[in-house]
Protein backbone atom coordinates (compact mmCIF):
# COMPACT_ATOMS: atom_id res chain seq x y z
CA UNK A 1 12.26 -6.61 15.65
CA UNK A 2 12.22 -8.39 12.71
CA UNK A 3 8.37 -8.83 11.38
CA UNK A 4 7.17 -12.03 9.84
CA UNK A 5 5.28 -12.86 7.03
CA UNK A 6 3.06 -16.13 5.88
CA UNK A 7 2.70 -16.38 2.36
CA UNK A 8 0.47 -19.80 1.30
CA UNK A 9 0.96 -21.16 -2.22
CA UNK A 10 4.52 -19.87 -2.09
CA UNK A 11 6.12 -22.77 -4.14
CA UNK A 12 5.75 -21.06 -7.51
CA UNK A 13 4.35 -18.38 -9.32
CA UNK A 14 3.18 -15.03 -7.54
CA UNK A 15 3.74 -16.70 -4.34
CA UNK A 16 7.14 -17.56 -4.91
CA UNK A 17 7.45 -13.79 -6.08
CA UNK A 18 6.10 -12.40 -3.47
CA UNK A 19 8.04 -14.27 -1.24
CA UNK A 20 11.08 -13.18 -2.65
CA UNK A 21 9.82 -9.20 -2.40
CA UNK A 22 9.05 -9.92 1.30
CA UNK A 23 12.23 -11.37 2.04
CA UNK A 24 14.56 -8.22 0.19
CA UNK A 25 12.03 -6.26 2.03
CA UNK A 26 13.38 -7.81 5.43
CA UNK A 27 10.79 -9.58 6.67
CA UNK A 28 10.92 -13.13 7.66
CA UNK A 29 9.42 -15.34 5.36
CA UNK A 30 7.38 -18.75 6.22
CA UNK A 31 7.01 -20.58 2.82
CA UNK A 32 3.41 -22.74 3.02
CA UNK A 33 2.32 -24.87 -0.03
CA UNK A 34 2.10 -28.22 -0.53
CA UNK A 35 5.16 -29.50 -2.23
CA UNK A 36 7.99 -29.79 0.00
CA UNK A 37 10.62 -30.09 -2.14
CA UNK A 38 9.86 -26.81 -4.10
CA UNK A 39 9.48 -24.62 -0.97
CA UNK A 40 13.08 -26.41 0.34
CA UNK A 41 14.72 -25.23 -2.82
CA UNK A 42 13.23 -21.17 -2.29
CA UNK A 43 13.55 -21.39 1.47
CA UNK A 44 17.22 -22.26 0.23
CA UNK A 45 17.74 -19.69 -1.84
CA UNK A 46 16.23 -17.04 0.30
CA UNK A 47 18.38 -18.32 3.47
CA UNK A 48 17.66 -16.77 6.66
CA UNK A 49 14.98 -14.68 5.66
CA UNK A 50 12.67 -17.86 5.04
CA UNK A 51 11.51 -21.22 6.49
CA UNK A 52 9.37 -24.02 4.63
CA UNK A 53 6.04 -25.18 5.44
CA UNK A 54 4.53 -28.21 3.87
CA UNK A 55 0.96 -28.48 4.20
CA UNK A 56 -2.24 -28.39 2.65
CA UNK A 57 -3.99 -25.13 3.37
CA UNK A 58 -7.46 -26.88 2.98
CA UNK A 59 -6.61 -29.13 6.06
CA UNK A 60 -7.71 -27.04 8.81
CA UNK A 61 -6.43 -29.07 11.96
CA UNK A 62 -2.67 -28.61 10.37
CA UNK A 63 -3.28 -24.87 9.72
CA UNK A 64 -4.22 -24.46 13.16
CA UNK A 65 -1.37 -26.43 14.42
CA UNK A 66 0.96 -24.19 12.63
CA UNK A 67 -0.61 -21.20 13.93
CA UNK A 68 -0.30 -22.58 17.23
CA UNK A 69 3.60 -22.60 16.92
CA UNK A 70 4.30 -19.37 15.63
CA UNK A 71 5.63 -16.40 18.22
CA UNK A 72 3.99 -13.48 16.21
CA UNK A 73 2.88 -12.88 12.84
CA UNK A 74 2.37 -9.61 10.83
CA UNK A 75 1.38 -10.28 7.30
CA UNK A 76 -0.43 -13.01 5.96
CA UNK A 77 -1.11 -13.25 2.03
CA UNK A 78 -3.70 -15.73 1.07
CA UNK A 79 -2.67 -16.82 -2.31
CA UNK A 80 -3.24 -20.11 -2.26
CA UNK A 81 -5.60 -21.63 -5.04
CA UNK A 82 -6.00 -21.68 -8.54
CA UNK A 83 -8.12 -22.32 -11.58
CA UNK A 84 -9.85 -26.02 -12.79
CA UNK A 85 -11.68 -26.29 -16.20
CA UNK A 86 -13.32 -23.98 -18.19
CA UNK A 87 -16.26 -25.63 -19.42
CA UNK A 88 -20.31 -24.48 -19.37
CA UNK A 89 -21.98 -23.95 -16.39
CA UNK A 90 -24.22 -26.72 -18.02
CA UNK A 91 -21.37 -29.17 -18.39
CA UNK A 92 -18.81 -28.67 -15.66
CA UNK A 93 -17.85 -30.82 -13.54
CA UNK A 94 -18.57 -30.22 -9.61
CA UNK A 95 -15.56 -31.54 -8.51
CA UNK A 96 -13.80 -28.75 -10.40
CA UNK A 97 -16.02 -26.41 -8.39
CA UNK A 98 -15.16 -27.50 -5.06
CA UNK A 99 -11.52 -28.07 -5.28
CA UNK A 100 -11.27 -24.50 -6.01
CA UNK A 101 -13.74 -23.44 -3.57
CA UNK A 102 -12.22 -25.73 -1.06
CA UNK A 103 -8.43 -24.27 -1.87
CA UNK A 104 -9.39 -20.39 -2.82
CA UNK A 105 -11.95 -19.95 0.02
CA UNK A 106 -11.76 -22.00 2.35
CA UNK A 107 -8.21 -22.42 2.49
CA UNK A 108 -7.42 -18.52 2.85
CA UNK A 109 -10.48 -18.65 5.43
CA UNK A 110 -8.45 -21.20 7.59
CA UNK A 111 -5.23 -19.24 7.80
CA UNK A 112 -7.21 -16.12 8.60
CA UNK A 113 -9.13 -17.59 11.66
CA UNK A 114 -5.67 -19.44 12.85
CA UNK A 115 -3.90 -16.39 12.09
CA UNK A 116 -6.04 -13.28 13.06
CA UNK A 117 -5.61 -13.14 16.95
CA UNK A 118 -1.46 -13.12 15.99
CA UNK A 119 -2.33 -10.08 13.68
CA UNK A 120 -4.19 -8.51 15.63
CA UNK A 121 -1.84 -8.68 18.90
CA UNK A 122 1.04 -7.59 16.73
CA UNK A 123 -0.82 -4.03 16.49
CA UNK A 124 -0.24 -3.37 12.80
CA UNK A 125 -1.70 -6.52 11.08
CA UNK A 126 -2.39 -7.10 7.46
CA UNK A 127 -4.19 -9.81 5.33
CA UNK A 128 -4.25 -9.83 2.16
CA UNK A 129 -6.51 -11.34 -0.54
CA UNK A 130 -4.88 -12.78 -3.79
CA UNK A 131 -8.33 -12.92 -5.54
CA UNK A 132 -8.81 -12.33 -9.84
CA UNK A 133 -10.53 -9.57 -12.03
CA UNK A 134 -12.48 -12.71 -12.10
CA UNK A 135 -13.98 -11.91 -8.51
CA UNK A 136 -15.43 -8.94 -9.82
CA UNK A 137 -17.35 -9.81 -13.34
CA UNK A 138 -18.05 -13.55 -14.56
CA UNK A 139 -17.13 -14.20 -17.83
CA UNK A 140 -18.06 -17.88 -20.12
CA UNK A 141 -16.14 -20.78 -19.08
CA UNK A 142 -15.36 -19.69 -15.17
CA UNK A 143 -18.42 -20.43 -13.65
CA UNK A 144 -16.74 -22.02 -10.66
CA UNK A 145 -13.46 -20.17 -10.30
CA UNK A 146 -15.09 -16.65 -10.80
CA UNK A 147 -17.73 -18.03 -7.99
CA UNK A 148 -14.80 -18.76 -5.88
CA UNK A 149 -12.89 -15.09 -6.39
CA UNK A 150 -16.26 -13.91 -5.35
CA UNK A 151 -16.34 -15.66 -2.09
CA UNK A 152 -12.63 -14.34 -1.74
CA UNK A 153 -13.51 -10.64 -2.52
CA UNK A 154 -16.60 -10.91 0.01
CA UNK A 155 -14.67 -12.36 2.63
CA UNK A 156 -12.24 -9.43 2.02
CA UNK A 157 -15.13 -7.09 2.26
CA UNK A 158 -16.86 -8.67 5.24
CA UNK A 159 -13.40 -8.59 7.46
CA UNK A 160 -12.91 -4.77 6.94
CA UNK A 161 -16.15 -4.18 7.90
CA UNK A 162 -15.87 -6.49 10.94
CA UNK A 163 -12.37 -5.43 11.64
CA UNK A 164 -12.76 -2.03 11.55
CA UNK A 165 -12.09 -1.43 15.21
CA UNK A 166 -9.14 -3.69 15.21
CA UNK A 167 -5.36 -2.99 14.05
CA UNK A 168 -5.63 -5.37 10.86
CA UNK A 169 -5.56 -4.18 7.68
CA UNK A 170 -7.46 -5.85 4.83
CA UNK A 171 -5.95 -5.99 1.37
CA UNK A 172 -7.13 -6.85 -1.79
CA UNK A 173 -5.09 -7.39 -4.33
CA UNK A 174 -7.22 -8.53 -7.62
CA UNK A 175 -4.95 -9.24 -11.08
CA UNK A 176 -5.90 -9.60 -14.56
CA UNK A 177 -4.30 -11.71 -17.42
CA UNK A 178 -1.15 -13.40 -15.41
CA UNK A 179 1.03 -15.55 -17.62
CA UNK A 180 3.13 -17.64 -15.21
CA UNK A 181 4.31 -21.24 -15.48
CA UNK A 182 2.01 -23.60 -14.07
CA UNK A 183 -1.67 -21.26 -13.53
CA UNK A 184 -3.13 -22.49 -17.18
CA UNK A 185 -1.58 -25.52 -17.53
CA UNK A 186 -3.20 -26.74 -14.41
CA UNK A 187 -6.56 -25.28 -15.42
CA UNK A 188 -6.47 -26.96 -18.89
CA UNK A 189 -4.99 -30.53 -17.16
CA UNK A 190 -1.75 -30.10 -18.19
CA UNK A 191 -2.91 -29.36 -21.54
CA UNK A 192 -0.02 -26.77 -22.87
CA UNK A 193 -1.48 -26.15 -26.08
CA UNK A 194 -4.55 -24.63 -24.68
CA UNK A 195 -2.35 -23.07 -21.61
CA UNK A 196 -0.49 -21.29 -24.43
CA UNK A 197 -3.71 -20.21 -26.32
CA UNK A 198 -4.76 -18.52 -23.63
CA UNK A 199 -1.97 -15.75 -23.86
CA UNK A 200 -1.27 -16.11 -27.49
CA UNK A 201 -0.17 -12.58 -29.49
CA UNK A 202 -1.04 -10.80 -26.31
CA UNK A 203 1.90 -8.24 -25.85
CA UNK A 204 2.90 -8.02 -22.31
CA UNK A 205 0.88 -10.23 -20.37
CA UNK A 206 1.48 -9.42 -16.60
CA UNK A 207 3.71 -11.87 -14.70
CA UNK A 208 4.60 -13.18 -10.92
CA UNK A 209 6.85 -10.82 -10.69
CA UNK A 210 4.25 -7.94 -11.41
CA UNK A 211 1.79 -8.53 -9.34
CA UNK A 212 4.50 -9.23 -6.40
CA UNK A 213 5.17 -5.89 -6.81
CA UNK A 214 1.54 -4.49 -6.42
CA UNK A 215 1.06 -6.60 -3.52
CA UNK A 216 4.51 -5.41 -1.52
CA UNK A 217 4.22 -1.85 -2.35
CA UNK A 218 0.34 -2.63 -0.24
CA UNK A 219 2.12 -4.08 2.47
CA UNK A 220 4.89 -1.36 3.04
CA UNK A 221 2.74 1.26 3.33
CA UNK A 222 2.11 3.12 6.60
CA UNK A 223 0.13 0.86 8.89
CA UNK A 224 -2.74 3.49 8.95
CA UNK A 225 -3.12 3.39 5.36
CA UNK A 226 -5.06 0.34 3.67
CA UNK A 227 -5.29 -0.55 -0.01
CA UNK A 228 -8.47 -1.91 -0.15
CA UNK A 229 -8.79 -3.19 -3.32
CA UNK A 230 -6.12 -2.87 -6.09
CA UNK A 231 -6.95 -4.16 -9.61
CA UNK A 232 -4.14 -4.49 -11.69
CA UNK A 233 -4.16 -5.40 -15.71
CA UNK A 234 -1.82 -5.21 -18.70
CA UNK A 235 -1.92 -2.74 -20.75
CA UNK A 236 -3.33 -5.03 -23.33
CA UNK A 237 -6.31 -6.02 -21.53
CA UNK A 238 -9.01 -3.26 -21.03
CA UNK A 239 -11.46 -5.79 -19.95
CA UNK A 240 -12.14 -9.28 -19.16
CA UNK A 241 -13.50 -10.14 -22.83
CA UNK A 242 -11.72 -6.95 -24.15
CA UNK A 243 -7.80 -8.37 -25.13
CA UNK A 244 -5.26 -6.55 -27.36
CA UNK A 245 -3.80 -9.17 -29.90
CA UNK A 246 -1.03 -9.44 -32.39
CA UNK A 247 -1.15 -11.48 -35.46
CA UNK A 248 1.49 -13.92 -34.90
């Protein structure tokens, strides 16, 4: 029987990898973002193996809904979310901070609770977390998104812990430096100078495709065996504040 996969922010970037990976890997793919016309275009691409899903994971009566109509589910990869700002604690702006703890958080914690009695009945369940090096050491300038990796990488924690008993696995997957086409320039709003700075003489940053790869390989591994947590870097980056450059 074919197993099925939900993959949320799956209209670009490592979602849209991912997705891909799944899909080769021959599991059915539903494709959940918000822009409709982006998921049509992989959905169409990936043929078969994949199905649309326009909505906003932060609505939680739709997210339910589509829970609701699904037969079975297997994997579900909370990737949703993204970055907003990177200004001073001091100076931010709270909107920033609870669009992405509205999206990051509480939008993988809606598709968990819809999803989770689906996992679980399928017998060999896994979630997995798409959370940031971020969720694991602040750094100046991501006050609110590192708070919201956090919550991500608890809520990762707390489900193992609660789920222990249960045939769900609980996977986090936590990247560093990712240079993909639309993560910064969002962030910096839709400033591509500063997107670009970001990455700038940096040889190798990671991309979608890499941490696709990390996150698959997790997946397809015997159901009794569970990745916890998986942090994955380029070379060039030994630490958050620690980044190889090249004059250019």
């Amino acid at each position: 029987m074919t197993k099925t996969a939900v993959v949320t922010g799956a209209s670009s970037g490592i979602g849209a990898a991912t997705a891909r990976r799944l899909a080769a890997e021959g599991y059915r793919v539903l494709l959940v973002a918000r822009r409709k016309e982006r998921l049509e275009e992989l959905a169409a691409e990936l043929g078969a193996a994949a199905e649309a899903v326009a909505l906003d994971v932060t609505d939680a009566a739709a997210v339910k809904a589509f829970a609701d109509g699904l037969e079975s589910c297997d994997v579900l990869v909370n990737n949703a979310g993204g970055a907003l700002g990177a200004d001073p604690v001091a100076s931010s702006d709270p909107a920033d901070w609870r669009a992405m703890y509205e999206t990051n958080v509480l939008g993988a914690l809606n598709f968990t609770q819809a999803l989770l009695p689906k996992l679980i009945a399928s017998g060999a369940g896994t979630v997995v977390m798409l959370t940031s090096t971020a969720g694991h050491i602040a750094y100046e300038g991501g006050g609110g998104y590192a708070a919201s990796k956090h919550g991500m990488h608890v809520m990762a924690e707390t489900l193992r812990l609660e789920l222990f008993d249960q045939p769900v696995r609980i996977i986090e997957i936590a990247p560093g430096m990712v240079k993909t086409d639309e993560f910064s320039v969002k962030r910096f709003g839709g400033d591509a100078d500063k997107a670009a700075a970001v990455y700038a003489g940096v040889p190798g940053p990671l991309v979608a495709d890499d941490v696709a790869d990390c996150v698959v390989w997790a997946v397809t591994r015997p159901a009794h065996v569970n990745v916890d947590l998986m942090i994955v870097r380029p070379r060039a980056q030994a630490a958050q504040h620690k980044v190889h450059r090249v004059a250019q």
